[in-house]
N, C-alpha and C. Protein backbone atom coordinates (compact mmCIF):
# COMPACT_ATOMS: atom_id res chain seq x y z
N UNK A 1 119.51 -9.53 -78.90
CA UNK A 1 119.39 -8.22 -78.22
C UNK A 1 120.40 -8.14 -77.10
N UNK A 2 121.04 -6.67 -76.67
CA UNK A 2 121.89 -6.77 -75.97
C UNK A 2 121.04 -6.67 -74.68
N UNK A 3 121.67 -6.84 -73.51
CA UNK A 3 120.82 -6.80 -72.21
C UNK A 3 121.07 -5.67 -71.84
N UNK A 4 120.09 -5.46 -70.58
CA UNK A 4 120.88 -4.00 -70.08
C UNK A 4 120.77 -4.28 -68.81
N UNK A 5 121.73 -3.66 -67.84
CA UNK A 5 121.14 -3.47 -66.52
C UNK A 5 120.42 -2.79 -66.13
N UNK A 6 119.90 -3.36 -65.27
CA UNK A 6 118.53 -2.56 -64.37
C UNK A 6 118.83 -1.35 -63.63
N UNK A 7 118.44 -0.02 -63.70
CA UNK A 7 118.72 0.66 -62.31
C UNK A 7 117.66 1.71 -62.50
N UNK A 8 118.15 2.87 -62.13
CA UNK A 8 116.90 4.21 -61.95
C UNK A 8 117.71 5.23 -62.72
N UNK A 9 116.49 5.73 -63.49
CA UNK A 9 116.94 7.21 -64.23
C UNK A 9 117.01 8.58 -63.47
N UNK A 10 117.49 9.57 -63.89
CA UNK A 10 117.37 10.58 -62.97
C UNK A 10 116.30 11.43 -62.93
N UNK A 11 115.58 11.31 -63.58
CA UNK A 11 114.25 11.63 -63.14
C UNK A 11 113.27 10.71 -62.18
N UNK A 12 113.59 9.65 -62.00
CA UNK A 12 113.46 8.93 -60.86
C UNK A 12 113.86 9.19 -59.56
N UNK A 13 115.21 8.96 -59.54
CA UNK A 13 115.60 9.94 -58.62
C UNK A 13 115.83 10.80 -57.71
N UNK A 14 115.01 12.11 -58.93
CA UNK A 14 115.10 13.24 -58.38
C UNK A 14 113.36 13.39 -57.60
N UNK A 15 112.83 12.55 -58.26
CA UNK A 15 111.52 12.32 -57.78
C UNK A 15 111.53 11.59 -55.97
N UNK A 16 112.22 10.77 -56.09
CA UNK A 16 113.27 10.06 -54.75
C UNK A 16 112.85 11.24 -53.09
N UNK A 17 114.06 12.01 -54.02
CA UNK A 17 114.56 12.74 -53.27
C UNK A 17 113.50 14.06 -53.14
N UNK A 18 113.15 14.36 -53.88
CA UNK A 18 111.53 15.46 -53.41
C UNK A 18 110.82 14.67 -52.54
N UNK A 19 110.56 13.53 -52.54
CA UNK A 19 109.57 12.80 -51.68
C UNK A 19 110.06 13.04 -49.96
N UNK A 20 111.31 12.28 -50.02
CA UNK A 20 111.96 12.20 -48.73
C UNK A 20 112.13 13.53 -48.49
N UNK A 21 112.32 14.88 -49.08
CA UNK A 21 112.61 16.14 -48.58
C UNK A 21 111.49 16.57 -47.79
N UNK A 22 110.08 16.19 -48.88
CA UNK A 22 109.12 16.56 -48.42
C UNK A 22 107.99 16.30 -47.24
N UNK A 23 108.85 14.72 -47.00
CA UNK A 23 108.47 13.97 -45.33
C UNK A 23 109.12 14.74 -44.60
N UNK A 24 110.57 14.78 -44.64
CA UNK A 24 111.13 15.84 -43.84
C UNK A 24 110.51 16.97 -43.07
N UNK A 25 110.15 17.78 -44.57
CA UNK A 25 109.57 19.20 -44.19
C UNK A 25 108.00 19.14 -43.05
N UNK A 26 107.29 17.89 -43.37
CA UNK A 26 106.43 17.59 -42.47
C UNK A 26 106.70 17.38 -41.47
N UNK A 27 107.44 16.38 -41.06
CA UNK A 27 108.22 15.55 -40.06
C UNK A 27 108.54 16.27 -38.71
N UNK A 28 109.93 17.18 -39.39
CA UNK A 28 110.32 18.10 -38.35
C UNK A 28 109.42 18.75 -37.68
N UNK A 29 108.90 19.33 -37.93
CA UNK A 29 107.54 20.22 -37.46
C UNK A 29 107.21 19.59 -36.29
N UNK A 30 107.07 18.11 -36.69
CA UNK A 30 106.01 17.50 -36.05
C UNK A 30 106.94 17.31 -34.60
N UNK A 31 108.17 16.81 -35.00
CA UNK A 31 108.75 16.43 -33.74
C UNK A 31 109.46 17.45 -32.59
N UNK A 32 109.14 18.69 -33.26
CA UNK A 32 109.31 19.53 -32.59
C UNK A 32 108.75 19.96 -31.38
N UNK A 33 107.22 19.66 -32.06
CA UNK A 33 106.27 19.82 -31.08
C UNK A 33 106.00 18.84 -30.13
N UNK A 34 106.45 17.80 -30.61
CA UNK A 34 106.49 16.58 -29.10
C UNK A 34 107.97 17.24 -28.37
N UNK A 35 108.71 17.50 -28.73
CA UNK A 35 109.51 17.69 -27.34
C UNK A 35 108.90 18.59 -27.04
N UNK A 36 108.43 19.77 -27.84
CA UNK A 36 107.63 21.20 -27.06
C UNK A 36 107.03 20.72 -26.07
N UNK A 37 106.00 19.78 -26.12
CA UNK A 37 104.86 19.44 -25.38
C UNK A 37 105.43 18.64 -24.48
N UNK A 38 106.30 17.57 -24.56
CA UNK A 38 107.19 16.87 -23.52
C UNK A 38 107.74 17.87 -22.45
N UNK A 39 108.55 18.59 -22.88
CA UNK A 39 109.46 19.60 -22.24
C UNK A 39 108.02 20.35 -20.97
N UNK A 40 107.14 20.81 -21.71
CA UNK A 40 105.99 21.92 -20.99
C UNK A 40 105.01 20.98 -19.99
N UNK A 41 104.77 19.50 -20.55
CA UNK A 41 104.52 18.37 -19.59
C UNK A 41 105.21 17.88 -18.60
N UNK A 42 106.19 18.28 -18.73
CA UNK A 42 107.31 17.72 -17.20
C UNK A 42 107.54 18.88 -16.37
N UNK A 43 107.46 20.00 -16.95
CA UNK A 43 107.30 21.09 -15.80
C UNK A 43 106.25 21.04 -15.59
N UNK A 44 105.21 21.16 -16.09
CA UNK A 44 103.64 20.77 -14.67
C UNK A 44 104.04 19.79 -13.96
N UNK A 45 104.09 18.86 -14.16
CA UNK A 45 104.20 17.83 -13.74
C UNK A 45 105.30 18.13 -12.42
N UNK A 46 106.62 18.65 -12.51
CA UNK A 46 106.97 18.90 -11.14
C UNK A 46 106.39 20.60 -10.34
N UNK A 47 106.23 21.22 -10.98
CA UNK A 47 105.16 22.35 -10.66
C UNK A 47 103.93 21.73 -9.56
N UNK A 48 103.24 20.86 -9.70
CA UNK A 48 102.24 19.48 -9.27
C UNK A 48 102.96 18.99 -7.80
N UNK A 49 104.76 18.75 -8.18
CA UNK A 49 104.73 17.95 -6.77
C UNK A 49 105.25 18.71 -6.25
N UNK A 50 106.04 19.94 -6.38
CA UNK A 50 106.09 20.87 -5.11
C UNK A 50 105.08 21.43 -4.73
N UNK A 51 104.03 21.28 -5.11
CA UNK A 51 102.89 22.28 -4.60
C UNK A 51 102.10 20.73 -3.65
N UNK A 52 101.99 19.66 -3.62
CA UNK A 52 101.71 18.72 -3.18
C UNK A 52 102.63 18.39 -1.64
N UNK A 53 103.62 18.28 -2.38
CA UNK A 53 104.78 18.19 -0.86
C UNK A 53 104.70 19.63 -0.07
N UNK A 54 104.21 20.64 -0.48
CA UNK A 54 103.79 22.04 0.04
C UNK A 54 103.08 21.56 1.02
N UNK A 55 101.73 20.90 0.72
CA UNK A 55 100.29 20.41 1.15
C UNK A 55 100.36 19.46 2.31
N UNK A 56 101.67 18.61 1.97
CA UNK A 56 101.61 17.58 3.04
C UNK A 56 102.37 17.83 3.91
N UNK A 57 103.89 18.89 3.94
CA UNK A 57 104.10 19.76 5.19
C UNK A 57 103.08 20.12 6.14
N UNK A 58 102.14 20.99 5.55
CA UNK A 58 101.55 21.53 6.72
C UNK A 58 100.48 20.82 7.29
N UNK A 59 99.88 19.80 6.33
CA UNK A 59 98.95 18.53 6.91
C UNK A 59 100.46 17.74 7.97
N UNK A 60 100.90 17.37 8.02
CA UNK A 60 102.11 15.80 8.68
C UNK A 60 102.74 16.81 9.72
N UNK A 61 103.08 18.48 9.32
CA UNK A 61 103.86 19.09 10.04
C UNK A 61 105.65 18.55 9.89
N UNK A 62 105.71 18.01 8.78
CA UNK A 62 107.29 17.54 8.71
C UNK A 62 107.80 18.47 7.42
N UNK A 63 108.75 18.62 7.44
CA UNK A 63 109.87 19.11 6.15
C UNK A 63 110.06 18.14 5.49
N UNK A 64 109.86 18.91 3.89
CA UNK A 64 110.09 18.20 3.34
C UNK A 64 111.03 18.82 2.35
N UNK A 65 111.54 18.01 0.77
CA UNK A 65 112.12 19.03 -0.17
C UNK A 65 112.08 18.04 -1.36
N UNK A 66 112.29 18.82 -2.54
CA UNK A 66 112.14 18.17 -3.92
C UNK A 66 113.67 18.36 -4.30
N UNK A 67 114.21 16.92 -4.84
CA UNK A 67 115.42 16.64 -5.06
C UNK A 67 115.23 16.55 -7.12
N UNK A 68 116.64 17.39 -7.36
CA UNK A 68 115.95 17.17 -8.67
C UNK A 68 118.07 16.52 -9.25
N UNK A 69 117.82 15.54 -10.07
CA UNK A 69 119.01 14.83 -10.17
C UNK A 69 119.42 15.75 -11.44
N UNK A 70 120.52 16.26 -11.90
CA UNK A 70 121.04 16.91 -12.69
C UNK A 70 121.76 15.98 -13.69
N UNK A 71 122.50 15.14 -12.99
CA UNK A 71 122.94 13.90 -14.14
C UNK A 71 122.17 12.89 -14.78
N UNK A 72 121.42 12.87 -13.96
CA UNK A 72 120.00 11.67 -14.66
C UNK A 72 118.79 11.82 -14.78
N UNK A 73 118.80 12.87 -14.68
CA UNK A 73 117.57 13.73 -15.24
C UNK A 73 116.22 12.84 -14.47
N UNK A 74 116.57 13.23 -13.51
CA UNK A 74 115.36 12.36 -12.22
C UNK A 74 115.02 13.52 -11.65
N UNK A 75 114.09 12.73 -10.29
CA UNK A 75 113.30 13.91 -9.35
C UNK A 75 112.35 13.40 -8.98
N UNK A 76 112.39 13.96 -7.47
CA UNK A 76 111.62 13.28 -6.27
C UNK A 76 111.49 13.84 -4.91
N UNK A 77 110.44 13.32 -4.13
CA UNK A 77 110.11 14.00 -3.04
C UNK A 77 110.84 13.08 -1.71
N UNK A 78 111.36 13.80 -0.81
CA UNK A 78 111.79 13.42 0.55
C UNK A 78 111.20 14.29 1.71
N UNK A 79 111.53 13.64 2.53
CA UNK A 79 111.02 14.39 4.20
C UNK A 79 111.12 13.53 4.91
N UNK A 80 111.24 14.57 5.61
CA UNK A 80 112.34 14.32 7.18
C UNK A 80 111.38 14.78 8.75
N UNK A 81 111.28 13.79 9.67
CA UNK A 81 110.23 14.28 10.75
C UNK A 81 110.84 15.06 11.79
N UNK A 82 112.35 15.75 11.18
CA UNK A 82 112.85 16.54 12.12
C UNK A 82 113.18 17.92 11.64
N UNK A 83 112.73 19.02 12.56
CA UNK A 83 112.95 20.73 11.89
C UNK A 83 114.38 20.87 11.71
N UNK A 84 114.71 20.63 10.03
CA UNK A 84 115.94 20.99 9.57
C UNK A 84 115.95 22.68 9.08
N UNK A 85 117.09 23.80 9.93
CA UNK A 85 116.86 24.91 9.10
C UNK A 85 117.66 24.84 8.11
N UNK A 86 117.04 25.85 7.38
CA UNK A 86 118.15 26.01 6.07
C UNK A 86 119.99 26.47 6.71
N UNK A 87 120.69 26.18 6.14
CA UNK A 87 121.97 27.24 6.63
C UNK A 87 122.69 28.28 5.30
N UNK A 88 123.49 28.99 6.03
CA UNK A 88 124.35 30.18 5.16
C UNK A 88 125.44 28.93 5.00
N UNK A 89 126.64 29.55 3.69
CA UNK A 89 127.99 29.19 4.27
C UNK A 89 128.63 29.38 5.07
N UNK A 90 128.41 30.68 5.73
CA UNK A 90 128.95 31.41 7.15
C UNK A 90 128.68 29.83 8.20
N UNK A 91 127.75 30.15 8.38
CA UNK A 91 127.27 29.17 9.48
C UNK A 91 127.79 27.58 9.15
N UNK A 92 127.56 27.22 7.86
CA UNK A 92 128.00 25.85 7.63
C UNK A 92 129.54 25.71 8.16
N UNK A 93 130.23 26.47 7.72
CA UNK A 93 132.02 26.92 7.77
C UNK A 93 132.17 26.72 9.56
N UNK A 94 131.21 27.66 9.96
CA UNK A 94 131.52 27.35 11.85
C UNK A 94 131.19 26.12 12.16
N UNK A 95 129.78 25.58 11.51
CA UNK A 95 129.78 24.09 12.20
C UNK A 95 131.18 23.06 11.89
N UNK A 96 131.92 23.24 10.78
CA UNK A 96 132.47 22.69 10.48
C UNK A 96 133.53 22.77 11.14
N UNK A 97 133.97 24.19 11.66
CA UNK A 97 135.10 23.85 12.49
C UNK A 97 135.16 23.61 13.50
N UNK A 98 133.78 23.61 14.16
CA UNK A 98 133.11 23.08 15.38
C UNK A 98 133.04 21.14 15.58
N UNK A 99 132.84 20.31 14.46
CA UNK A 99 132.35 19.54 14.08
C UNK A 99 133.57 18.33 14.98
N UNK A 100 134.60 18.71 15.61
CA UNK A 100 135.34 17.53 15.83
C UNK A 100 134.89 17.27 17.34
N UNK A 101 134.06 18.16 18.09
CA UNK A 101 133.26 17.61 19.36
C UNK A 101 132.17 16.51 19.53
N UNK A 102 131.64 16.57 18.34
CA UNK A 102 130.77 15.45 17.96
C UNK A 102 131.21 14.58 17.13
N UNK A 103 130.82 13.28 17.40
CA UNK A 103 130.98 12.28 17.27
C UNK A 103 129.97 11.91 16.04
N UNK A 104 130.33 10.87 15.13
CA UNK A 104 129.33 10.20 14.26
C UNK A 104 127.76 10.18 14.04
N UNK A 105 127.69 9.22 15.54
CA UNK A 105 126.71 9.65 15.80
C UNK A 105 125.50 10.38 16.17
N UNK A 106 126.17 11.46 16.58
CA UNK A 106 125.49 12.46 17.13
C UNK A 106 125.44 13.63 15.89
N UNK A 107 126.48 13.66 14.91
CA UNK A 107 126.56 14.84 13.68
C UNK A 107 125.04 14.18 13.15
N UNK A 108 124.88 13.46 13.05
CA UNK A 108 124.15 12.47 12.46
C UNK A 108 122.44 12.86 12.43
N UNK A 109 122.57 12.70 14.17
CA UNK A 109 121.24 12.86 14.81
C UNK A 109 120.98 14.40 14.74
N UNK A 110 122.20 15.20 14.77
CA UNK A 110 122.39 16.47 14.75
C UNK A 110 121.49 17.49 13.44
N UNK A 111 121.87 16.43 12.52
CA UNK A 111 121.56 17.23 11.52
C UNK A 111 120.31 16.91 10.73
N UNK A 112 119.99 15.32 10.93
CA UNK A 112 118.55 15.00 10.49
C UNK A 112 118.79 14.15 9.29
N UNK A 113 118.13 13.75 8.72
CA UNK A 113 118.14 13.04 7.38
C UNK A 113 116.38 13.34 6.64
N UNK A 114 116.97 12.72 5.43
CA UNK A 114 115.67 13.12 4.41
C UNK A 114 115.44 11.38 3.92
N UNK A 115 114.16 10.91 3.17
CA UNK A 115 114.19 9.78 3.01
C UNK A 115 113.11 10.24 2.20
N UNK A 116 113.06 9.24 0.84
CA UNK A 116 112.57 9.53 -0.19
C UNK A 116 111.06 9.46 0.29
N UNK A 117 109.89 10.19 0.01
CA UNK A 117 108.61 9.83 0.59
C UNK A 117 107.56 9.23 -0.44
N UNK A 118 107.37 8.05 -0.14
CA UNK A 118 106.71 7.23 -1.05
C UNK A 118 104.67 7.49 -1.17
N UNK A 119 104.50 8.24 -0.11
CA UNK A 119 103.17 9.06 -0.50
C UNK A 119 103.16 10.06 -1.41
N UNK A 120 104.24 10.16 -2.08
CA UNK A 120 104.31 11.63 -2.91
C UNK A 120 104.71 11.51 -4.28
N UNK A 121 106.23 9.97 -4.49
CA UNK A 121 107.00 9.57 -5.17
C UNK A 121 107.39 8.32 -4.79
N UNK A 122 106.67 7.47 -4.99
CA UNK A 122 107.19 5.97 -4.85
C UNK A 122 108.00 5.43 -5.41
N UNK A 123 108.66 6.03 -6.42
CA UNK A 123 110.11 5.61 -7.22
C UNK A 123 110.41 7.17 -7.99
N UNK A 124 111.66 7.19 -8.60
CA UNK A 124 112.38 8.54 -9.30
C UNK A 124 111.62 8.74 -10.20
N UNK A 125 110.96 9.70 -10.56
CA UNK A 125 110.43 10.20 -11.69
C UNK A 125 111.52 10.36 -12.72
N UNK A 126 111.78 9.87 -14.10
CA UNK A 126 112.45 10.72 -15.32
C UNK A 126 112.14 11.34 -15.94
N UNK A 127 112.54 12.36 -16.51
CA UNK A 127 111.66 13.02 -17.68
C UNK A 127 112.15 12.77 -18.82
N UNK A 128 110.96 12.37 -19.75
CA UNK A 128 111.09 12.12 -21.05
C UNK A 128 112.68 12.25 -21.76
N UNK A 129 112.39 10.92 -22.58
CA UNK A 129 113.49 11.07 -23.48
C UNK A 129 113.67 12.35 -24.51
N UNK A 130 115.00 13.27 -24.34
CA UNK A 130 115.14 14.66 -25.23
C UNK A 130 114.87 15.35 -24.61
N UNK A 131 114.22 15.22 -23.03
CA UNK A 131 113.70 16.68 -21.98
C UNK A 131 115.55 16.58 -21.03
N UNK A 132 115.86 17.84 -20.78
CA UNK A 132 116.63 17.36 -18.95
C UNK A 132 116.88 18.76 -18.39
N UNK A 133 117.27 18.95 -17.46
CA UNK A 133 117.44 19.87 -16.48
C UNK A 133 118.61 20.31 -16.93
N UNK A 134 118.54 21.99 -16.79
CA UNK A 134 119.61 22.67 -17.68
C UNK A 134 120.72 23.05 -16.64
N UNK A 135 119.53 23.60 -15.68
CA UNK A 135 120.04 24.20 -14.17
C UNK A 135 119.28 24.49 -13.33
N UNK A 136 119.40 24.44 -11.63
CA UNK A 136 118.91 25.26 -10.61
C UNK A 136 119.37 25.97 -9.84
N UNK A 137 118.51 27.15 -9.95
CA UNK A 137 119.02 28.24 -8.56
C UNK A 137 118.64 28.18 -7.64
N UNK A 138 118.94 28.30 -6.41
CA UNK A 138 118.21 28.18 -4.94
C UNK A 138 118.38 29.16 -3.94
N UNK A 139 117.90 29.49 -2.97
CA UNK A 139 118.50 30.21 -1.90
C UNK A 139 119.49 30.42 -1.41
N UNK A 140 120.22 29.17 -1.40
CA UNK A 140 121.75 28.54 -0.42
C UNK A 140 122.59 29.01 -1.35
N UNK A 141 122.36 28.99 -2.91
CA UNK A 141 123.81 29.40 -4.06
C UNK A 141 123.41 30.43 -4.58
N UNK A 142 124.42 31.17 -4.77
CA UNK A 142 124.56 32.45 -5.60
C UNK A 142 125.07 31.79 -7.14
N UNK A 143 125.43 30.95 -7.24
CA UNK A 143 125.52 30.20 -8.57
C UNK A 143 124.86 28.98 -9.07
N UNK A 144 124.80 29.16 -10.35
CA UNK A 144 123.82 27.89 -10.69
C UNK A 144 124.06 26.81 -10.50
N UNK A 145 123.39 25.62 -9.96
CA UNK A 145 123.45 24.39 -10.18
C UNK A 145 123.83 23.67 -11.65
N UNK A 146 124.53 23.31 -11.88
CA UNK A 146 124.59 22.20 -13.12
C UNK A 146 125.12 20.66 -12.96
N UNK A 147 125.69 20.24 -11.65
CA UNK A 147 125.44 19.00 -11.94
C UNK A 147 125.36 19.01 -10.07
N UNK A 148 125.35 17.42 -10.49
CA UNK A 148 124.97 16.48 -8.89
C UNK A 148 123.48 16.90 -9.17
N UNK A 149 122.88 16.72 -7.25
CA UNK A 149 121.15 17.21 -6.85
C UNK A 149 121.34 18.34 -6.28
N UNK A 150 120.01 19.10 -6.58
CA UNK A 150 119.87 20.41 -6.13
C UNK A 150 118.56 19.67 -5.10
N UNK A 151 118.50 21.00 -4.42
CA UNK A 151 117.15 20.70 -3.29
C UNK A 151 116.26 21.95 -3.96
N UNK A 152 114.54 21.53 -3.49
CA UNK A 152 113.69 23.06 -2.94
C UNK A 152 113.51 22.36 -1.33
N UNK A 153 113.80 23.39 -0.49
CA UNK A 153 113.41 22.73 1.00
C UNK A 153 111.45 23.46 1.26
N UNK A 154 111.32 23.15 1.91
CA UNK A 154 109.64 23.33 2.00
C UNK A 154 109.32 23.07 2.99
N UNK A 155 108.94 23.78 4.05
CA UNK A 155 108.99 23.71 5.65
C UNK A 155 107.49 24.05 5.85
N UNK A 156 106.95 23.38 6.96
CA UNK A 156 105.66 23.33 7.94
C UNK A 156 105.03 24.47 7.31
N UNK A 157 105.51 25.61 8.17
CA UNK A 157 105.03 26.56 8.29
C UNK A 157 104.56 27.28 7.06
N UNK A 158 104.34 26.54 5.92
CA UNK A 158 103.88 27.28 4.97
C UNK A 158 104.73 27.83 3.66
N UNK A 159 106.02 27.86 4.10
CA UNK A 159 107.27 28.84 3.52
C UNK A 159 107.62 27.54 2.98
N UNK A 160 108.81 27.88 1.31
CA UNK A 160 109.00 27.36 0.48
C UNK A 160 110.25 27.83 0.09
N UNK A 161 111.37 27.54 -0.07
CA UNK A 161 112.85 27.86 -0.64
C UNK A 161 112.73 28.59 -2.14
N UNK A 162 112.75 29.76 -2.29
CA UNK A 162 112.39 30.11 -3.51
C UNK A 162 113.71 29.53 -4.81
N UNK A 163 113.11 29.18 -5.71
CA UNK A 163 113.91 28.12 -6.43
C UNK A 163 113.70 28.69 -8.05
N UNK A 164 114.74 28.67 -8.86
CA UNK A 164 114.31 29.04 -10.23
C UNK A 164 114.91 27.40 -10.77
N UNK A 165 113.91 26.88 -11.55
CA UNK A 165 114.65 25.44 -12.34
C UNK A 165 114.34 25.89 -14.03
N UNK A 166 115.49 25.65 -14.67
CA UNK A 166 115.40 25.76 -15.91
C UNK A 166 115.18 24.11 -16.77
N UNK A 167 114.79 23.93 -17.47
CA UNK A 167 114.75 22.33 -18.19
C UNK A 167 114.11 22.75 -19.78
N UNK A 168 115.18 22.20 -20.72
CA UNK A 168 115.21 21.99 -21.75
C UNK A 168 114.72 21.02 -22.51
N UNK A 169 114.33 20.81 -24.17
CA UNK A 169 115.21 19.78 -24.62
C UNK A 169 115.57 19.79 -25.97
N UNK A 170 115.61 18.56 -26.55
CA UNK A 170 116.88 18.20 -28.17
C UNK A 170 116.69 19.98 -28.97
N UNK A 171 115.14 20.66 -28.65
CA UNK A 171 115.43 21.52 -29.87
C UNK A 171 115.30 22.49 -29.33
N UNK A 172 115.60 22.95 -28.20
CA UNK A 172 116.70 24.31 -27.20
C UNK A 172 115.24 24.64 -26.88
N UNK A 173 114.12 24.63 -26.97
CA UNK A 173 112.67 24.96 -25.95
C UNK A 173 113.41 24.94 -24.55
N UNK A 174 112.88 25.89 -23.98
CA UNK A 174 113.20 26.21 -22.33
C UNK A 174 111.87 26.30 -21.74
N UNK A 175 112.20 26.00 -20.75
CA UNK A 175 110.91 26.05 -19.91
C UNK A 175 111.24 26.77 -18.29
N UNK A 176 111.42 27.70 -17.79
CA UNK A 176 111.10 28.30 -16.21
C UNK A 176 110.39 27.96 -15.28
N UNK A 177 110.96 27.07 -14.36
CA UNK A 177 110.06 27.15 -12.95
C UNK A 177 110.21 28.37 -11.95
N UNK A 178 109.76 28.67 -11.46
CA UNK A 178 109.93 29.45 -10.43
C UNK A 178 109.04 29.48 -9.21
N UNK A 179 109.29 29.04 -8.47
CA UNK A 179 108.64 28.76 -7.14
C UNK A 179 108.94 29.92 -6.24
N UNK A 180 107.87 29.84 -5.26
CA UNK A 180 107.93 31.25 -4.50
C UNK A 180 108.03 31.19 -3.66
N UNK A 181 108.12 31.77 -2.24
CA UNK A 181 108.46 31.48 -0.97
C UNK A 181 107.04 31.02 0.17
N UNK A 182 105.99 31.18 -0.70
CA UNK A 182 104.80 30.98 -0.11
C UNK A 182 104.10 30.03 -0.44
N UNK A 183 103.41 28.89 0.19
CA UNK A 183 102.78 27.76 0.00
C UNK A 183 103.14 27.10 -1.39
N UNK A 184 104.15 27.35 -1.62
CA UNK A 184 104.62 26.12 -2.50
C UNK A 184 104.03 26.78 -4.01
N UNK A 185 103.73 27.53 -4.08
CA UNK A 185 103.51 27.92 -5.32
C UNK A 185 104.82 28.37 -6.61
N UNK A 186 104.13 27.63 -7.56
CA UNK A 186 105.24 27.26 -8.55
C UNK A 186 104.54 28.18 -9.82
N UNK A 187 105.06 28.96 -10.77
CA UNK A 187 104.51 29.02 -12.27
C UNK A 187 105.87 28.94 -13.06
N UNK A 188 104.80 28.31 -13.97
CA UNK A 188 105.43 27.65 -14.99
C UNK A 188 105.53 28.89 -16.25
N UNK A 189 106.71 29.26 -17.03
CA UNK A 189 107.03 30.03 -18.01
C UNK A 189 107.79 29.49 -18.98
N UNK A 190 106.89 29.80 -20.29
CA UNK A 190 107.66 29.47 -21.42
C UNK A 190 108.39 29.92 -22.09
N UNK A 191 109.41 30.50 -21.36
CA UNK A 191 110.58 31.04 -21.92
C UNK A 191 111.77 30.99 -20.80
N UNK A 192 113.30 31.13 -20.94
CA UNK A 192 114.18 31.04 -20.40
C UNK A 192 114.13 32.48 -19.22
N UNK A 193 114.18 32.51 -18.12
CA UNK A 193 113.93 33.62 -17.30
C UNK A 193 115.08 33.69 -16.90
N UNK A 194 115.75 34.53 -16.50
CA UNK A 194 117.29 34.94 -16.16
C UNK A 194 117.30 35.24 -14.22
N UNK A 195 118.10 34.07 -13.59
CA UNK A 195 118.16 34.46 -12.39
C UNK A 195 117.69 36.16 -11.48
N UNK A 196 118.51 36.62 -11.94
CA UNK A 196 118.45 38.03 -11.27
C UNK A 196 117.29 38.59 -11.40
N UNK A 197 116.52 38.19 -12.14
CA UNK A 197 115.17 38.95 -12.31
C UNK A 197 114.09 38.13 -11.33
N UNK A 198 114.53 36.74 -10.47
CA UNK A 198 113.83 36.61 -9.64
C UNK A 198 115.04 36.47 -8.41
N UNK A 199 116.20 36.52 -8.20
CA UNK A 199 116.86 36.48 -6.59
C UNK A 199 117.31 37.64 -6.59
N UNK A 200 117.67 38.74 -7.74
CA UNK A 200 118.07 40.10 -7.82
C UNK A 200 119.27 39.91 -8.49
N UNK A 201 120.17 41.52 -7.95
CA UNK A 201 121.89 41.48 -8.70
C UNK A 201 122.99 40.63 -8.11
N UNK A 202 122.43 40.06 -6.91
CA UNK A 202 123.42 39.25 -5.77
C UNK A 202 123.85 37.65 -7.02
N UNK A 203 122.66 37.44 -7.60
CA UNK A 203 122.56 36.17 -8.44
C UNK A 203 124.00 36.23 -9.71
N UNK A 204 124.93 35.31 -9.68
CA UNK A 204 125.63 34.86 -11.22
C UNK A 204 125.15 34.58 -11.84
């Protein structure tokens, strides 16, 4: 008898390949919905700590602000035990040309510092693998954030830097923060919200 080699017919195959199509067709679905749910879990989740660092302003009486990392998709709470105001560029531009009367030290003391606050954030939060920060808007820019850290500043008195944060992920789900100028209140929207419809026509 002659031998034959071994292999697969095409009705084998094609049987193969319906199988694996048809994990697929399950599959995707599925992983869709974990980034869905990833993506909509990390905005509570910082929704949670600005409204927290809200809480402990006006308990400590210090400023504080939520730093959100644009390249490494981090984020975290700082504060500072000295009244930092917000500034314009106007004003930044004068200190600056003001700035050669002071000395190192004193720009220094001048202006305050922030230090990560470990009652709030004891190390960088990341968000999930396939989630990251698309962009933020803030008070201080008329244009969006897309890379380096953005701030929300969040002062004593109750008042909150009104802030729009957008964060994505792998399968284009958007998610809207928008924080308000009052006690730290944040809502969360599941859909992409367009600047101008919360800072006005002044917004790019």
């Amino acid at each position: 008898m002659r031998n034959r080699e071994a292999g697969f017919s095409l009705i084998e195959l094609l049987i193969v390949v319906a199988i694996l199509g048809l994990v697929g067709v399950i599959a995707v679905p599925s992983i869709s919905n974990t980034f869905r749910f990833s993506v909509q879990s990390s905005a509570r989740e910082i929704a949670t700590l600005i409204k927290e660092a809200s809480n402990s302003s006006q308990i400590t009486g210090k400023m504080y602000r939520v730093a959100f990392d644009l390249k490494n998709d981090q984020y975290w709470a700082e504060s500072s035990s000295e009244q930092t105001l917000l500034k314009s560029e106007e004003s930044e531009a004068i200190e600056k040309e003001r700035s050669h009367i002071f000395d190192k030290k004193d720009e220094k003391e001048k202006k305050g510092s922030f230090n990560q606050d470990a009652s709030l954030t004891k190390k960088k939060r990341t968000l999930p693998i396939g989630v990251k920060f698309k962009d933020v808007y803030t008070e201080q820019s008329e244009d969006p954030i897309i890379e380096g850290i953005a701030y929300t500043h969040i002062f004593p008195q109750g008042l909150t830097e009104k802030s729009l944060i957008h964060i994505e992920d792998n399968s284009k789900n958007e998610i809207s923060l928008i924080v308000s100028n009052l006690l730290g209140r944040c809502s969360v929207e599941g859909r992409f919200i367009e600047a101008k419809e919360i800072f006005g026509k002044g917004v790019r």
